[in-house]
Protein backbone atom coordinates (compact mmCIF):
# COMPACT_ATOMS: atom_id res chain seq x y z
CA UNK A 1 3.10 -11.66 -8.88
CA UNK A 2 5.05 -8.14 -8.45
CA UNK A 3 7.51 -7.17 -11.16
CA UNK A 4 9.67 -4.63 -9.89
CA UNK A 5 12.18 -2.62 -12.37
CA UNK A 6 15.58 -3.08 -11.09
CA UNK A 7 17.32 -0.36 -8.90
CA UNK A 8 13.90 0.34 -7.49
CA UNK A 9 13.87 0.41 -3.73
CA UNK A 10 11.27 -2.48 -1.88
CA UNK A 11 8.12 -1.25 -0.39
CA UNK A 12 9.14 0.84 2.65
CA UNK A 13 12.51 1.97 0.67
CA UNK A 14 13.27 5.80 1.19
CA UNK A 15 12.07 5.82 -2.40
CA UNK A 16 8.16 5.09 -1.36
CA UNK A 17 5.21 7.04 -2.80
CA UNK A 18 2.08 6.95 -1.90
CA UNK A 19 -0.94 7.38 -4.99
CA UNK A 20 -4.21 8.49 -4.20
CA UNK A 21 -6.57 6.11 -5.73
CA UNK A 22 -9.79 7.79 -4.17
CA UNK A 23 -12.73 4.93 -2.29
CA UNK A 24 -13.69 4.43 -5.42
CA UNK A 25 -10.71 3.12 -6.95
CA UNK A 26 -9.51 1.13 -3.92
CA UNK A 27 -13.23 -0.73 -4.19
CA UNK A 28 -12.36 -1.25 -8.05
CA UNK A 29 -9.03 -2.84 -6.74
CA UNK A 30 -10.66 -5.22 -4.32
CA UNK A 31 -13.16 -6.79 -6.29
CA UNK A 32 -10.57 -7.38 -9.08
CA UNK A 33 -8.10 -8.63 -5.88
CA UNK A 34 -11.08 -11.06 -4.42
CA UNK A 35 -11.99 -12.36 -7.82
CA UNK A 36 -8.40 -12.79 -8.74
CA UNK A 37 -8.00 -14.69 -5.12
CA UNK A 38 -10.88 -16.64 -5.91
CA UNK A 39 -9.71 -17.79 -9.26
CA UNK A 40 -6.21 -18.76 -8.83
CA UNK A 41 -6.74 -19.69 -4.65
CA UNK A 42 -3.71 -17.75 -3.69
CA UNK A 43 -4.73 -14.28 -1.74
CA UNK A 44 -3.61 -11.15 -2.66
CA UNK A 45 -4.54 -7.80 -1.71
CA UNK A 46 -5.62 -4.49 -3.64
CA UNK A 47 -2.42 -2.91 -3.12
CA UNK A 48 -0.38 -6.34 -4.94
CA UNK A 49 -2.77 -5.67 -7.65
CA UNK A 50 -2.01 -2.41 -8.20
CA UNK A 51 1.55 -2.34 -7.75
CA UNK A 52 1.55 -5.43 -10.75
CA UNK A 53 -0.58 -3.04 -12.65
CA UNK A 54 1.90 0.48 -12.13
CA UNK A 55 4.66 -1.77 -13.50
CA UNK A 56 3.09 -4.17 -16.00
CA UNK A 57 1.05 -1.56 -18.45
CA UNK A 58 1.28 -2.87 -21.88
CA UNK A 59 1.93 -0.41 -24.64
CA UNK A 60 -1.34 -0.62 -25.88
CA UNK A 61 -2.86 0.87 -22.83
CA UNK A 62 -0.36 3.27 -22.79
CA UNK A 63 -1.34 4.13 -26.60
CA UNK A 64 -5.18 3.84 -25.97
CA UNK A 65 -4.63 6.49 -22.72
CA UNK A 66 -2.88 9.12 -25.01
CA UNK A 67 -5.66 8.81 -27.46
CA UNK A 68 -8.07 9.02 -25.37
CA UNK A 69 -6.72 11.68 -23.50
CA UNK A 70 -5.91 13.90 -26.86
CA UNK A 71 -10.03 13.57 -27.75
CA UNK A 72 -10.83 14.96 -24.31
CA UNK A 73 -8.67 18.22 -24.84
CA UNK A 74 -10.42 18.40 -28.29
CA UNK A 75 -13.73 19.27 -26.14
């Protein structure tokens, strides 16, 4: 399921970060990760879905973000 770009070190590299997500966002992640467990009966865990996420953003997300985030300063 993970995508990693090339040259990138594998979890527990000396490259590893760490990104505060906050309880809310990990309980986001885990319902996503139990109903994504249910539906295709493999397990995986909130931190598989969010490492698939950090490095499989389609454009238009990134687009949508940067408009979004240009309104907000408009405030």
């Amino acid at each position: 399921m993970e995508t990693r770009p090339k040259g990138r070190s594998p979890q527990g590299g000396k490259t590893t970060r760490v990104v505060y997500v906050g309880s809310d966002g990990y309980e986001s992640l885990l319902k996503a990760a139990i109903a994504i467990s249910h539906e295709s009966g493999k397990q995986i865990t909130p931190a598989m879905l969010a490492r698939h996420l950090a490095f499989n953003i389609p454009e238009a997300t990134i687009k949508n973000l940067i408009k979004e985030m240009k309104n907000t300063n408009d405030e």
